[in-house]
Protein backbone atom coordinates (compact mmCIF):
# COMPACT_ATOMS: atom_id res chain seq x y z
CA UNK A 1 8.60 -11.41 317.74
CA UNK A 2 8.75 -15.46 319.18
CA UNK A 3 9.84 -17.76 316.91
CA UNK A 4 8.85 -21.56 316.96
CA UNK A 5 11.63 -24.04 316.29
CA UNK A 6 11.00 -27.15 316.50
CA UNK A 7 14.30 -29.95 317.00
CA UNK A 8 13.79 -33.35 315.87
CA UNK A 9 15.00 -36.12 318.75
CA UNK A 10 16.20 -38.11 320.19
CA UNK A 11 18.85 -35.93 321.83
CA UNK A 12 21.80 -34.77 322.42
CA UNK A 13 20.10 -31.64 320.96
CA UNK A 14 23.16 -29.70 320.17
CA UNK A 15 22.57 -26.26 322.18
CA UNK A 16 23.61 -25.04 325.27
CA UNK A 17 21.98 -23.20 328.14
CA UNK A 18 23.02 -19.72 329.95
CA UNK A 19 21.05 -17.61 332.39
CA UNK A 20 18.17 -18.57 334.63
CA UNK A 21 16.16 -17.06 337.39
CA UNK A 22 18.99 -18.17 339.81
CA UNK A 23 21.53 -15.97 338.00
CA UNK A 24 19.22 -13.11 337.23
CA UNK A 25 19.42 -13.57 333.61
CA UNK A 26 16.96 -14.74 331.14
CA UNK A 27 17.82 -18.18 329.46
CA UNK A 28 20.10 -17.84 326.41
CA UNK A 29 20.86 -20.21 323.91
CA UNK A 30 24.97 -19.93 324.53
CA UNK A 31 26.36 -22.40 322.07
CA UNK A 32 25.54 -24.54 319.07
CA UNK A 33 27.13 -27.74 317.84
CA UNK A 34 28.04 -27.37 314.52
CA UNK A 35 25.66 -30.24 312.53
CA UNK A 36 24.14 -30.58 315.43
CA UNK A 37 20.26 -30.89 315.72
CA UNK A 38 19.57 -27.14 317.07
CA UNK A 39 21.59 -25.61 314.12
CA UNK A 40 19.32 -27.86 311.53
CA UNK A 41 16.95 -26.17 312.93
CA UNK A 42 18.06 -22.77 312.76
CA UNK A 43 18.25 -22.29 316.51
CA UNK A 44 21.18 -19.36 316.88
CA UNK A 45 23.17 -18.30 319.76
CA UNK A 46 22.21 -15.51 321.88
CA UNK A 47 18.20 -16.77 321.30
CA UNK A 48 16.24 -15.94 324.20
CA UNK A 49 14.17 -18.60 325.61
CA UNK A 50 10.87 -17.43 326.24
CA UNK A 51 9.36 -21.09 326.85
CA UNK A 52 10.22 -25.20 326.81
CA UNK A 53 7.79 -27.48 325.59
CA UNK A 54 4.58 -25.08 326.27
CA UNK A 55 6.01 -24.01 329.82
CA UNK A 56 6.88 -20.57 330.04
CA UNK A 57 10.75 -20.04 331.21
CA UNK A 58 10.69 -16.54 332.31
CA UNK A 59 10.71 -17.94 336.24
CA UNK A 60 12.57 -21.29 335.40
CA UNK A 61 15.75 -21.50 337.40
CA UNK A 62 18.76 -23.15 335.23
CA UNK A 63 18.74 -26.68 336.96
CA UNK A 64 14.83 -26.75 335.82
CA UNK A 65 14.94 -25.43 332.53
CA UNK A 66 17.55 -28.48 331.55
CA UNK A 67 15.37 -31.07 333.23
CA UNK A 68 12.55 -30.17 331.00
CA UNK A 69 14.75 -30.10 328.13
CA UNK A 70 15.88 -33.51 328.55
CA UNK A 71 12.09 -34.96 329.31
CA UNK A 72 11.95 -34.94 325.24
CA UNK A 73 12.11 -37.25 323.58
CA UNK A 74 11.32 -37.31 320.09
CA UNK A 75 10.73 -33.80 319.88
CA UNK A 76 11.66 -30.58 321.31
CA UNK A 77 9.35 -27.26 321.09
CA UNK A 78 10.96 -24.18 322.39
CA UNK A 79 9.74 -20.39 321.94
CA UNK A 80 12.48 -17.96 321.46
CA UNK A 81 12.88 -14.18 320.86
CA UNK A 82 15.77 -13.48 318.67
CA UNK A 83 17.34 -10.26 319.01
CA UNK A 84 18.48 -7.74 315.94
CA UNK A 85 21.68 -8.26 316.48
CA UNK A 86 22.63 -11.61 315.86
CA UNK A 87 25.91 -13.17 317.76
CA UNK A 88 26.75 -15.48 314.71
CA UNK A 89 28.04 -16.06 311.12
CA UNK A 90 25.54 -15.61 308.46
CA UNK A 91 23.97 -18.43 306.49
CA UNK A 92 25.54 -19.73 303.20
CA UNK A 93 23.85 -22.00 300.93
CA UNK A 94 25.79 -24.56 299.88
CA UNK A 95 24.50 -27.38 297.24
CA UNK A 96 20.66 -26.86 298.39
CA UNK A 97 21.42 -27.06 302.45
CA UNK A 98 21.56 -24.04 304.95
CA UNK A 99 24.88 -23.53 307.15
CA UNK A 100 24.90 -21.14 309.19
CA UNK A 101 28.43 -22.27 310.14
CA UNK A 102 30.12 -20.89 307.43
CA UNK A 103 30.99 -17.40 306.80
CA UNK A 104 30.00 -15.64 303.82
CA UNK A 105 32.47 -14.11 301.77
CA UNK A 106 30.46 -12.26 299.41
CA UNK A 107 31.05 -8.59 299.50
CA UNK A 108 28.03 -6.52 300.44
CA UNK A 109 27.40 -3.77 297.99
CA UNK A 110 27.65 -0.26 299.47
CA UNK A 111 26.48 3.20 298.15
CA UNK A 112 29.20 4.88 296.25
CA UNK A 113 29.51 8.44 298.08
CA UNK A 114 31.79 10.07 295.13
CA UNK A 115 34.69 12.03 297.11
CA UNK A 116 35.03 15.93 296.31
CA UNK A 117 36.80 16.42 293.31
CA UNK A 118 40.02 18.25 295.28
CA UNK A 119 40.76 14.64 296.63
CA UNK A 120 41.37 13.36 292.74
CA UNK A 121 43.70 16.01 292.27
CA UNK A 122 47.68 15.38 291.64
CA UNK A 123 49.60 16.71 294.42
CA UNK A 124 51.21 19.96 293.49
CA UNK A 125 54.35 21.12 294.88
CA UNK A 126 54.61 23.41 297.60
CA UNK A 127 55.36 27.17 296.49
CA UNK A 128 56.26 29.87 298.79
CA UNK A 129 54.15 32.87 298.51
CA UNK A 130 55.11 35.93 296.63
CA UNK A 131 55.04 39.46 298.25
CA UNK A 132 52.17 41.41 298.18
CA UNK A 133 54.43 44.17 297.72
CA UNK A 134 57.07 43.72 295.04
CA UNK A 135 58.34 46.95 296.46
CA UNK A 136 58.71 45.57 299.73
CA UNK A 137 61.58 43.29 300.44
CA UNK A 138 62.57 41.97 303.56
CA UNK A 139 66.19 40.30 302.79
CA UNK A 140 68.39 41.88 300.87
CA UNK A 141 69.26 39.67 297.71
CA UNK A 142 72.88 39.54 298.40
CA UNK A 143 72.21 37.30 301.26
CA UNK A 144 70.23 34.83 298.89
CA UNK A 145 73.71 32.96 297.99
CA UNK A 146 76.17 31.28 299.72
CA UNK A 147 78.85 33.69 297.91
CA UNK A 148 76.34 36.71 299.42
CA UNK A 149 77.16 35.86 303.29
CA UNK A 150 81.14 36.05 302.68
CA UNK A 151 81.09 38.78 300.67
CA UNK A 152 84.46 41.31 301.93
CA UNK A 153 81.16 44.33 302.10
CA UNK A 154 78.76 41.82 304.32
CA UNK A 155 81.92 41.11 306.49
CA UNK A 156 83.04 44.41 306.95
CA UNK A 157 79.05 45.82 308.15
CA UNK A 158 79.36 42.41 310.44
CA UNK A 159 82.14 43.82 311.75
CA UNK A 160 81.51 47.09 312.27
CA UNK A 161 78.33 46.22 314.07
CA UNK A 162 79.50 44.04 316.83
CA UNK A 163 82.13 46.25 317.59
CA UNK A 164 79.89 49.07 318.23
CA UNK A 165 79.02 47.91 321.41
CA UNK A 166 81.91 46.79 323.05
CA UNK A 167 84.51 49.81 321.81
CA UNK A 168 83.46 53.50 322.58
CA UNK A 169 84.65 56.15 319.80
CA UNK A 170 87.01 58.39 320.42
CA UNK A 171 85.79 61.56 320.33
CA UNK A 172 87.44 63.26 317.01
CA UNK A 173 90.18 65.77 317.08
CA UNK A 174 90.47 68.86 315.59
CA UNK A 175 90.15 69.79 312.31
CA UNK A 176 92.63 71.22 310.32
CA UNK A 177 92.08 73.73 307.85
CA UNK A 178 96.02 73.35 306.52
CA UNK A 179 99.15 71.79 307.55
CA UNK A 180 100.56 74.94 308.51
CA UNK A 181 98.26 75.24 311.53
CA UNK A 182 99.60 72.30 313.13
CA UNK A 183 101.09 72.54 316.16
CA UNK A 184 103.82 70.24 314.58
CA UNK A 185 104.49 71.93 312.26
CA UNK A 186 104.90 75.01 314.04
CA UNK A 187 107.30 73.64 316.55
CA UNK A 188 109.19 72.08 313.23
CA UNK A 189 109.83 75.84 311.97
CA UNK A 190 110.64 77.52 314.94
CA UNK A 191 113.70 74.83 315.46
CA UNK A 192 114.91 75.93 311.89
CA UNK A 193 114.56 79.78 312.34
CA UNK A 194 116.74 79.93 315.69
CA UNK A 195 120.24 79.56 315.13
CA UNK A 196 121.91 76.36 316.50
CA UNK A 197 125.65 76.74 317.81
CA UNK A 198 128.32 74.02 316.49
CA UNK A 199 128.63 71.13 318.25
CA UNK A 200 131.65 70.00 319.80
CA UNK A 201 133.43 66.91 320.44
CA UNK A 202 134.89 65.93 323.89
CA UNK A 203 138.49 65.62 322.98
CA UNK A 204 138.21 69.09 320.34
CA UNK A 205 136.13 71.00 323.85
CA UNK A 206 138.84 70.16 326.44
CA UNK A 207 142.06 71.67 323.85
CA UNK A 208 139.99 74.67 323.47
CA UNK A 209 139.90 74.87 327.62
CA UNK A 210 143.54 74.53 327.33
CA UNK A 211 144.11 77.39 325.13
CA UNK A 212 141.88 79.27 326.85
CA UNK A 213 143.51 79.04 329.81
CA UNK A 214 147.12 79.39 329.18
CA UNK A 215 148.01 75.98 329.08
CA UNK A 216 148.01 75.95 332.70
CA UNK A 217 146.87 73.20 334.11
C-alpha cells in the first residue's frame, strides 16, 4: 500500500538514493541520517520510491530522480511502498518523540509451549539390563573379580586350552590289569630265578689259571 511522507525543507533531506532505471532496480531509500529530516518523517530504509513530487519514478533513471529531489525547496512529497520486512531498528518512544534510531530492548512475549514432562525429569543413572533368563548366564561368576581371572583352576583350563593345539597327545599305552603283567617286572623275576655264577676278581682268576695248569707257565 503507498504511503505519503511528506519532509519539511529546506534540504539536506537526510536520505539517500539506490537503484534507478539505469541499474535495473527500482529506487530505494538506502540510508537515513540519524535526526535528519527523512527520519522525522518516518521515511525508512529499503522504502521503495514509487514517485517524487507527483512524478512517477518507475522510469526515472538515478541522475533524474536526484535532480527532482533537489528542485524542493520547502517541501518534499514522495510516494513510497514499504515492504513487510523492514531493514531497520524499531521505534522507541522516548519522552513524547519517535526514534526509530534506537533499538528496543523490551522483550517480546512469546507463547509458552510447556515441554513433555520426560524433559523435567532428574537424570537417572544408567543400569545395565537384567537377563531375561535368570537361568541363563553367559559369564561364569568367577570371572566377575579380579581374584576370579588368577584363580590356580582358571589358569590351569587357560593352560590346558592353548596347548591343545600346538602339542598332539600321545596316544595312551596299555593298560595294566596288575603289576605282575609288566613286562618289567617279568624280566625282574626271571634274573632272580636263574642262578648267577660268582664273580671273580682279576688277580683271584689268573692264580686259579695257575693252579690249574701246573704252575707252568
Amino acid at each position: 500500500m503507498p504511503l505519503n511522507v511528506v519532509l519539511e525543507g529546506p534540504a539536506p533531506w537526510g536520505f539517500r538514493l539506490t537503484g534507478g532505471k539505469d541499474f535495473n532496480q527500482p529506487l530505494t531509500v538506502s540510508r537515513i541520517t540519524p535526526g535528519g529530516k527523512a527520519s522525522m518523517a518516518n521515511l525508512c530504509p529499503g522504502d521503495l520510491i514509487l514517485a517524487i513530487e507527483g512524478e512517477a519514478a518507475v522510469d526515472m533513471l538515478h541522475c533524474d530522480a536526484q535532480n527532482k529531489i533537489k528542485e524542493a525547496t520547502y517541501q518534499l512529497n514522495l510516494s513510497v511502498e514499504r515492504p513487510e520486512v523492514r531493514l531497520w531498528s524499531p521505534q522507541v518512544a522516548e519522552d513524547g518523540k519517535v526514534n526509530p534510531f534506537k533499538v528496543n530492548l523490551e522483550a517480546e512475549q512469546q507463547e509458552f509451549k510447556p515441554i513433555g514432562t520426560g524433559h523435567n525429569r532428574k537424570a537417572q543413572p544408567f543400569v545395565a539390563a537384567a537377563n531375561i533368563d535368570d537361568k541363563r548366564q553367559v559369564v561364569s561368576t568367577a570371572y566377575n573379580t579380579p581374584i576370579g581371572l588368577y584363580s590356580s583352576g582358571n589358569i590351569q583350563d587357560a593352560m590346558q586350552g592353548q596347548m591343545k593345539g600346538l602339542v598332539l597327545d600321545k596316544p595312551e599305552g596299555r593298560t595294566l590289569t596288575s603289576i605282575e603283567e609288566s613286562d618289567v617286572y617279568r624280566m625282574l623275576q626271571k634274573d632272580q630265578e636263574e642262578p648267577q655264577e660268582p664273580r671273580q676278581s682279576g688277580s683271584f682268576k689268573a692264580l686259579q689259571d695257575f693252579v690249574d695248569s701246573d704252575g707252568k707257565l
